[in-house]
C-alpha atoms as a PDB file:
ATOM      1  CA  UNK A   1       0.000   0.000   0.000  1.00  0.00           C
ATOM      2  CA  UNK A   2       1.409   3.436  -0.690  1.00  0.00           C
ATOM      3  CA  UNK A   3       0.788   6.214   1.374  1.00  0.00           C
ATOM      4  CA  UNK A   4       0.865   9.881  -0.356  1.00  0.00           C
ATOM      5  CA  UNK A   5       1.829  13.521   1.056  1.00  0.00           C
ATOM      6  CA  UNK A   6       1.143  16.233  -0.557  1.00  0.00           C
ATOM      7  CA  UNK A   7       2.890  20.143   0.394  1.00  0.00           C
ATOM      8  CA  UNK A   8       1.928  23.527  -0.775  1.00  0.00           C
ATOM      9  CA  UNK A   9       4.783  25.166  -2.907  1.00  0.00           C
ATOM     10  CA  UNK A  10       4.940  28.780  -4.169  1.00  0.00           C
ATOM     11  CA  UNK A  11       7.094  29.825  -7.129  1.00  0.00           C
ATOM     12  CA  UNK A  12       7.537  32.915  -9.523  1.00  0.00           C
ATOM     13  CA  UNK A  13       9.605  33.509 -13.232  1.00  0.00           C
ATOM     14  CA  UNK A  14       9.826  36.104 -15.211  1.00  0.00           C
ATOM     15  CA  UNK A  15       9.603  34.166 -18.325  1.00  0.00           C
ATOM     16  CA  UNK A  16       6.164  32.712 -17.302  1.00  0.00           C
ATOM     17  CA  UNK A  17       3.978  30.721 -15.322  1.00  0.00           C
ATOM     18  CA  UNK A  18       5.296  27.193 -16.812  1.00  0.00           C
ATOM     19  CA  UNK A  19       8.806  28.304 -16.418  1.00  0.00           C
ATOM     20  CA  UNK A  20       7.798  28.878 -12.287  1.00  0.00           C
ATOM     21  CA  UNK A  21       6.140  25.911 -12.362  1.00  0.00           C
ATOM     22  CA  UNK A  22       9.205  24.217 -13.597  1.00  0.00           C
ATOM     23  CA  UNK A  23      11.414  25.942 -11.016  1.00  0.00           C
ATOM     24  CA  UNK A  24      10.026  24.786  -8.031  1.00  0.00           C
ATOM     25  CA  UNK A  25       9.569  20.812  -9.137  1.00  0.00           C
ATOM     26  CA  UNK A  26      13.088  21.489 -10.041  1.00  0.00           C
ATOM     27  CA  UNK A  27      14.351  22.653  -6.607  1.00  0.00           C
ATOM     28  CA  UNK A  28      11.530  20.734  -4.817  1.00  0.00           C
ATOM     29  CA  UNK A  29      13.241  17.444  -6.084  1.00  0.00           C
ATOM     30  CA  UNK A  30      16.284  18.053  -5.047  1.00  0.00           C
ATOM     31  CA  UNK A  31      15.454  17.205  -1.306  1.00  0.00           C
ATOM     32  CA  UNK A  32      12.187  15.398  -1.552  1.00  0.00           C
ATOM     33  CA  UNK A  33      11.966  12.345  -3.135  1.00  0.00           C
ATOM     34  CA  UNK A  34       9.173  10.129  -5.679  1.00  0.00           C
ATOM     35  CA  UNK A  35       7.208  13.480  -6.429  1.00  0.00           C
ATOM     36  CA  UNK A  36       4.455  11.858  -8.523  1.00  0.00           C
ATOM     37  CA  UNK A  37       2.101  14.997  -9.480  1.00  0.00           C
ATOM     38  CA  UNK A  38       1.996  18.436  -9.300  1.00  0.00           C
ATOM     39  CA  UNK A  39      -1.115  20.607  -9.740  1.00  0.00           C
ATOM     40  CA  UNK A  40      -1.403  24.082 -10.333  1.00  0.00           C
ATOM     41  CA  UNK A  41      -3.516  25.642  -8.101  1.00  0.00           C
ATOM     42  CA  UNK A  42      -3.268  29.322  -8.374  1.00  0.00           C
ATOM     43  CA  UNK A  43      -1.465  31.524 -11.252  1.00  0.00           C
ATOM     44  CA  UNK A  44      -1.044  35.421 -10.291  1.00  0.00           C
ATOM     45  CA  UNK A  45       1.263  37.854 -11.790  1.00  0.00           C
ATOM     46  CA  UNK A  46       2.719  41.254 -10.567  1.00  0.00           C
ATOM     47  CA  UNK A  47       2.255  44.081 -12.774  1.00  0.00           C
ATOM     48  CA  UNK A  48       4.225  47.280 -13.045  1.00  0.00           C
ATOM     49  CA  UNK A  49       3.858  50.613 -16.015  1.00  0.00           C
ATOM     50  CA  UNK A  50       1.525  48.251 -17.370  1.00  0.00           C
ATOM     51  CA  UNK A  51       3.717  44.685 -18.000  1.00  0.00           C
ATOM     52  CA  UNK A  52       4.209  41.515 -16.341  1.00  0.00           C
ATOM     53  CA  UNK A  53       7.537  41.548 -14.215  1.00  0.00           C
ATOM     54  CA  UNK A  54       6.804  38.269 -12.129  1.00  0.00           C
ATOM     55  CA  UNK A  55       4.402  35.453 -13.214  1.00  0.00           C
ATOM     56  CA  UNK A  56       3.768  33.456  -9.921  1.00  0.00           C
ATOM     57  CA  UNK A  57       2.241  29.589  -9.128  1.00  0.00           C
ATOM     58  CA  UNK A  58       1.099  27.942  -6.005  1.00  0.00           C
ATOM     59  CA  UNK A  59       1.115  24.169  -6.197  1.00  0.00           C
ATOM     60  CA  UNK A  60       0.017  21.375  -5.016  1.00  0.00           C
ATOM     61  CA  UNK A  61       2.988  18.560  -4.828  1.00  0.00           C
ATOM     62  CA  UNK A  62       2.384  15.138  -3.994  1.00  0.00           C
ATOM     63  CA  UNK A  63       5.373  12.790  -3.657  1.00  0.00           C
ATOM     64  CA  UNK A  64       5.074   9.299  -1.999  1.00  0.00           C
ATOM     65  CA  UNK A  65       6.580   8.322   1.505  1.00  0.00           C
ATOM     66  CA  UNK A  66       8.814   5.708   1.657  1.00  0.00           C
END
C-alpha cells in the first residue's frame, strides 16, 4: 500500500507561469523524493507601467513516503 503527502509550494519567473512551475519541481526534487504529481492551483502575476515583471504559481505537490 502506498501512502501519499502532498505540500503547498509557491514559485515565480519572469519568463512565465510554466517556467515557475518548472522551477520549483526542479528545486523541490532536489530534497524530496518520488514526487508523482503536481497541480497548479493558483497563477497570479505582478504588474508594473503596465507589464508583467513576475508570473507566480502555487502548487500542489504530492510525492510518496517511503
Amino acid at each position: 500500500m502506498s501512502v501519499l503527502k502532498v505540500i503547498e509550494l509557491l514559485s515565480s519567473s519572469n519568463s512565465g507561469w510554466e517556467d515557475a512551475t518548472q522551477k520549483a519541481i526542479t528545486k523541490a526534487s532536489k530534497s524530496v523524493k518520488n514526487i508523482r504529481s503536481v497541480y497548479v492551483k493558483d497563477q497570479s502575476a505582478a504588474v508594473s507601467d503596465g507589464k508583467i515583471m513576475e508570473y507566480r504559481v502555487t502548487l500542489k505537490v504530492t510525492f510518496e513516503l517511503e
